[in-house]
N, C-alpha and C. Protein backbone atom coordinates (compact mmCIF):
# COMPACT_ATOMS: atom_id res chain seq x y z
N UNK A 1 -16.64 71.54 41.66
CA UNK A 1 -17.90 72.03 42.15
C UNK A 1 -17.65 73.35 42.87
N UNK A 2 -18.24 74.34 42.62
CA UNK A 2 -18.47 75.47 43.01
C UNK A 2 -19.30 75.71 43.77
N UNK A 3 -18.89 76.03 45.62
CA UNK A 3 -19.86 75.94 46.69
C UNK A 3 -20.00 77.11 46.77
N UNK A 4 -21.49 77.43 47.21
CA UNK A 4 -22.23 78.63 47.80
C UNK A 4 -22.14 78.70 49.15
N UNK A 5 -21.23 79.75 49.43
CA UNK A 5 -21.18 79.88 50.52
C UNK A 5 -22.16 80.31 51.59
N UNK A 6 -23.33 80.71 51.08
CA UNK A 6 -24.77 81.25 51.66
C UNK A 6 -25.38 79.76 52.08
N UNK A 7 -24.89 79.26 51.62
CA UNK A 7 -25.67 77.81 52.12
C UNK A 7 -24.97 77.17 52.94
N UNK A 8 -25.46 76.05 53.92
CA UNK A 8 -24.37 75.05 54.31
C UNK A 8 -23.97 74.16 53.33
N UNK A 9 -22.11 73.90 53.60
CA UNK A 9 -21.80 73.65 52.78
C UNK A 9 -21.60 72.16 52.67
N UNK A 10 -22.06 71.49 53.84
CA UNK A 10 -22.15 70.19 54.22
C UNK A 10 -23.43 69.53 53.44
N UNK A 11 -24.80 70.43 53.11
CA UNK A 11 -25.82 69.79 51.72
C UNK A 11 -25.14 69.98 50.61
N UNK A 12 -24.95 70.93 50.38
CA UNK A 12 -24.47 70.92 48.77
C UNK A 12 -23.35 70.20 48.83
N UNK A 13 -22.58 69.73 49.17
CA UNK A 13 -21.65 68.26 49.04
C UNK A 13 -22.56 67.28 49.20
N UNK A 14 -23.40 66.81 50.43
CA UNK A 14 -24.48 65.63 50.51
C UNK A 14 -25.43 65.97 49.05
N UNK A 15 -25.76 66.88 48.20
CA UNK A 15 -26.16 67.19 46.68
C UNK A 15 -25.73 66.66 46.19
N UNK A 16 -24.25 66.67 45.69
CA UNK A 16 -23.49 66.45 44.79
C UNK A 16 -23.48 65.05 45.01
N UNK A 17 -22.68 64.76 46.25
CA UNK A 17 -22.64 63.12 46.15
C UNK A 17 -24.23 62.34 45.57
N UNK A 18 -24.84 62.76 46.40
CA UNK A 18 -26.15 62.37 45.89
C UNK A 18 -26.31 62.02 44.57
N UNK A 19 -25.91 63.37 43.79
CA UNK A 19 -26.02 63.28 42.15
C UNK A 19 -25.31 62.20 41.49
N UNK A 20 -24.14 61.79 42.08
CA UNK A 20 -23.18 60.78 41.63
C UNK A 20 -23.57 59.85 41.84
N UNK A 21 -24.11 59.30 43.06
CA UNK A 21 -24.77 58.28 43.25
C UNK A 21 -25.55 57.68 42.31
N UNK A 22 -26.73 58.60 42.22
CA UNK A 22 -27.98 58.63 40.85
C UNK A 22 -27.38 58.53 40.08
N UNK A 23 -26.24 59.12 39.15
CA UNK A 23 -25.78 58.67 37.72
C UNK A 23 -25.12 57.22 37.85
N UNK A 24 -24.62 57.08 38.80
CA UNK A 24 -23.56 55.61 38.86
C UNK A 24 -22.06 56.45 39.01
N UNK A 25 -22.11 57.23 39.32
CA UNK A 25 -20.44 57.32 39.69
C UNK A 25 -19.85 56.34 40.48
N UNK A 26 -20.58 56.43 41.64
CA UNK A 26 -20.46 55.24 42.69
C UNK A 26 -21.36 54.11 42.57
N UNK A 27 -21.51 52.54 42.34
CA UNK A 27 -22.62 52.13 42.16
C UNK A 27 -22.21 51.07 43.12
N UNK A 28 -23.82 50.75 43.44
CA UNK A 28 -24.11 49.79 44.64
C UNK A 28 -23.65 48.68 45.10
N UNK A 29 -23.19 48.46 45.88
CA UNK A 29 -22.09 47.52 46.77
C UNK A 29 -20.65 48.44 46.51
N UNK A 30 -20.23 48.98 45.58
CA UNK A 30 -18.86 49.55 45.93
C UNK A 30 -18.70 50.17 46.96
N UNK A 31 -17.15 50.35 47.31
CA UNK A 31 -17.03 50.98 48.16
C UNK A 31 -16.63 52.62 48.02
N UNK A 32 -17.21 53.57 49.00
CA UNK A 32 -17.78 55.09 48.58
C UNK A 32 -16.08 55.38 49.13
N UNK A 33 -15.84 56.56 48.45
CA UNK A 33 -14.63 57.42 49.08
C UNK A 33 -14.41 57.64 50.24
N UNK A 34 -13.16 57.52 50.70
CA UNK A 34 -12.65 58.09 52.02
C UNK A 34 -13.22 59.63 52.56
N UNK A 35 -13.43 59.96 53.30
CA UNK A 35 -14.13 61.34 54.09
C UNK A 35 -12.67 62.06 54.07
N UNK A 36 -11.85 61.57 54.06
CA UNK A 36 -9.93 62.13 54.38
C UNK A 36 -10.48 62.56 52.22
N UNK A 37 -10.59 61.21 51.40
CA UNK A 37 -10.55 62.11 50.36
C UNK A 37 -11.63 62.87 49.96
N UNK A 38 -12.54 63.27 50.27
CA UNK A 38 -13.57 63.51 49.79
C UNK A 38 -12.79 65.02 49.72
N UNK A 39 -13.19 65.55 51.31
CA UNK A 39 -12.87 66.75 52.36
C UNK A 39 -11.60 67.05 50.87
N UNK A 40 -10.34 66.67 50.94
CA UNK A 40 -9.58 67.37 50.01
C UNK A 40 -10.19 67.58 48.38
N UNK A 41 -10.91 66.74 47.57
CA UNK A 41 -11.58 66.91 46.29
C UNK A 41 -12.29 68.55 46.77
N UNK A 42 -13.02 68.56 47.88
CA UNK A 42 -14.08 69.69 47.97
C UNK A 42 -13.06 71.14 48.66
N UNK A 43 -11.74 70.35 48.87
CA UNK A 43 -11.10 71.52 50.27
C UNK A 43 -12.09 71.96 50.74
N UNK A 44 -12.32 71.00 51.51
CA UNK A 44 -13.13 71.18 52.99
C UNK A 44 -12.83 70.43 54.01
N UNK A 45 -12.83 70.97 55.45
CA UNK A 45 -12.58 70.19 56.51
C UNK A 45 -13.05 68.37 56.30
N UNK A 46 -12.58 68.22 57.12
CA UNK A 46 -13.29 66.13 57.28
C UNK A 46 -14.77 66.58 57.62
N UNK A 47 -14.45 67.01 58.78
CA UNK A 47 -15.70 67.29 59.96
C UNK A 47 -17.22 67.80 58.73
N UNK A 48 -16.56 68.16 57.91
CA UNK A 48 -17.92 69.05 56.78
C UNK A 48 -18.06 67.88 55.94
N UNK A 49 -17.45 66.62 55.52
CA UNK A 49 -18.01 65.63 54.55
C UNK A 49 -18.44 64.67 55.34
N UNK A 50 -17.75 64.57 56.36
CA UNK A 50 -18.56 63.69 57.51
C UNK A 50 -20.04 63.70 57.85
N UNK A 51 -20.31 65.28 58.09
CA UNK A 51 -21.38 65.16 58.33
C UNK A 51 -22.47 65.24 56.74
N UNK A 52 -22.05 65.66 55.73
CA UNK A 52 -22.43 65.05 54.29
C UNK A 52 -22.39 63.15 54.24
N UNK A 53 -21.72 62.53 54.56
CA UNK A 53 -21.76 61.02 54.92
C UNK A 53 -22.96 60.80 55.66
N UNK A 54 -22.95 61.13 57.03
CA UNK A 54 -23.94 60.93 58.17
C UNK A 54 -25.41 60.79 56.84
N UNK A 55 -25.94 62.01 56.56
CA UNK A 55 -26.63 62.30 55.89
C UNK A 55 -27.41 61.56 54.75
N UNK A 56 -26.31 60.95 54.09
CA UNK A 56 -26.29 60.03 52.80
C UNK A 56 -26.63 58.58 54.06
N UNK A 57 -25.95 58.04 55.08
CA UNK A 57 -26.37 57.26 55.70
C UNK A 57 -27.63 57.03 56.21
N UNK A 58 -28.13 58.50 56.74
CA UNK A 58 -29.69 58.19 57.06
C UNK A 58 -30.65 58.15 56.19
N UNK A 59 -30.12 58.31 54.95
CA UNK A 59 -31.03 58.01 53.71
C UNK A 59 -31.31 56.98 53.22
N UNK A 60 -29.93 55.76 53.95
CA UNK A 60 -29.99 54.83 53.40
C UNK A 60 -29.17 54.44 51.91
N UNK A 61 -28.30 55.37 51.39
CA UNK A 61 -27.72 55.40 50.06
C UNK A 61 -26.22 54.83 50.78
N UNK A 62 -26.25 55.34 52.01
CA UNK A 62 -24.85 54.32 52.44
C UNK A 62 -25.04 53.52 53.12
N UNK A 63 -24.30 52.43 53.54
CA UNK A 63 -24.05 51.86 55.03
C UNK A 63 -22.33 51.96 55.34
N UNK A 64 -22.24 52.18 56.59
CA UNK A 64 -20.75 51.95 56.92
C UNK A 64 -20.57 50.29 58.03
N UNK A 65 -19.17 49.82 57.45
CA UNK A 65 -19.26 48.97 58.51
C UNK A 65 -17.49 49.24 58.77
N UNK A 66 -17.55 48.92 60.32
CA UNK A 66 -16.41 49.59 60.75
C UNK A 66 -15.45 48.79 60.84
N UNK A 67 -14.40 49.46 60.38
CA UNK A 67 -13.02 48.98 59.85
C UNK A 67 -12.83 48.65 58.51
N UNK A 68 -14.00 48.96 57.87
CA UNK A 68 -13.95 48.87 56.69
C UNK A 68 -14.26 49.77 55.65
N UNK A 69 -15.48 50.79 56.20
CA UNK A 69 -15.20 52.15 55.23
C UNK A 69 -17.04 51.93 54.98
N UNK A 70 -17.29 52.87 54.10
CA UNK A 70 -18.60 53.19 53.75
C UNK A 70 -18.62 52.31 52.43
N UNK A 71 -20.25 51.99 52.23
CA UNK A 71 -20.47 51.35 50.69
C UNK A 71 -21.82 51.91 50.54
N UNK A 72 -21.94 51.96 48.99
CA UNK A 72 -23.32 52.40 48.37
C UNK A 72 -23.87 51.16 48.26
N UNK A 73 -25.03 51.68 49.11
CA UNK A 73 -26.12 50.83 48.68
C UNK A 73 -27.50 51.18 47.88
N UNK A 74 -27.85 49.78 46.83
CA UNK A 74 -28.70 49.88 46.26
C UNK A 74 -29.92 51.29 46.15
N UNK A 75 -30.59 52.08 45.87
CA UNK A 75 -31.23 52.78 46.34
C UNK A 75 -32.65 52.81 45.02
N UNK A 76 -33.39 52.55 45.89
CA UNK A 76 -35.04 52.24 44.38
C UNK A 76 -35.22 53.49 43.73
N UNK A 77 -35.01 53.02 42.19
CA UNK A 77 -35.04 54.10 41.23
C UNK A 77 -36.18 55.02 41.24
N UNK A 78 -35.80 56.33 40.47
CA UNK A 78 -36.78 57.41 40.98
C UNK A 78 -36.36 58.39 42.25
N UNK A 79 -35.56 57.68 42.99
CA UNK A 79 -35.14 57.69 44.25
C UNK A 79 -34.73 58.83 44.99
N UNK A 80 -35.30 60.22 45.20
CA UNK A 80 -34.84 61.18 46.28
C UNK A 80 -35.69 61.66 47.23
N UNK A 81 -36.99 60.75 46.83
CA UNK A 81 -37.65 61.06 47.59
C UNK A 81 -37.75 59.66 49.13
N UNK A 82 -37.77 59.61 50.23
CA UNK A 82 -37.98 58.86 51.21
C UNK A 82 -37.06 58.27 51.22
N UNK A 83 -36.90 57.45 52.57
CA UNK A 83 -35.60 56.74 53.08
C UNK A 83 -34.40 55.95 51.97
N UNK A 84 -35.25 55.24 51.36
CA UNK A 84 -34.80 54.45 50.57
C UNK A 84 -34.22 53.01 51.41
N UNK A 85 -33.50 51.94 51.26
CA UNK A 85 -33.28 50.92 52.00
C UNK A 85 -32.07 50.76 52.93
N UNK A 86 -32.38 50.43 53.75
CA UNK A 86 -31.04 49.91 54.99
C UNK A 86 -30.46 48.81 54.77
C-alpha cells in the first residue's frame, strides 16, 4: 500500500484494514494482527496502527480483550456506514 503522505496516515491504514475486513481477509471471531506486525507490513511506527486499531474498535469491527490481542468482529453487511456491533 502506497501512503499519501498529505493525509493522516493513521486513516488510510484504518482504510485499508477496513477494506480487508469487508473482503474477509480477516473474518469474524479471528484473531486481527499484532499492532508490532501491522506497524512493520506498513513501516510505520506502533503508535500510528494503534491509533488505526483504536478506530476500527470504536466502530465496533474490533474488540480487544486483554492479554489476548484484538479479534474481528462480526460487522452487518453493507457495513461502513454507523457503529456497527459491540
Amino acid at each position: 500500500m502506497d501512503l499519501d503522505r498529505g493525509k493522516p496516515v493513521w486513516t488510510q491504514i484504518a482504510e485499508e484494514l477496513r477494506r480487508r475486513i469487508d473482503a474477509g481477509a480477516y473474518v469474524p471471531g479471528a484473531r486481527f494482527p499484532a499492532v508490532v506486525d501491522l506497524a512493520a507490513e506498513f513501516d510505520v511506527a506502533a503508535s500510528t496502527v494503534q491509533k488505526a486499531v483504536a478506530a476500527l474498535r470504536a466502530e465496533g469491527r474490533l474488540r480487544t480483550v486483554l492479554g489476548q490481542g484484538s479479534f474481528v468482529v462480526e460487522h452487518p453487511s453493507g457495513g461502513d456506514d454507523g457503529p456497527g456491533q459491540k
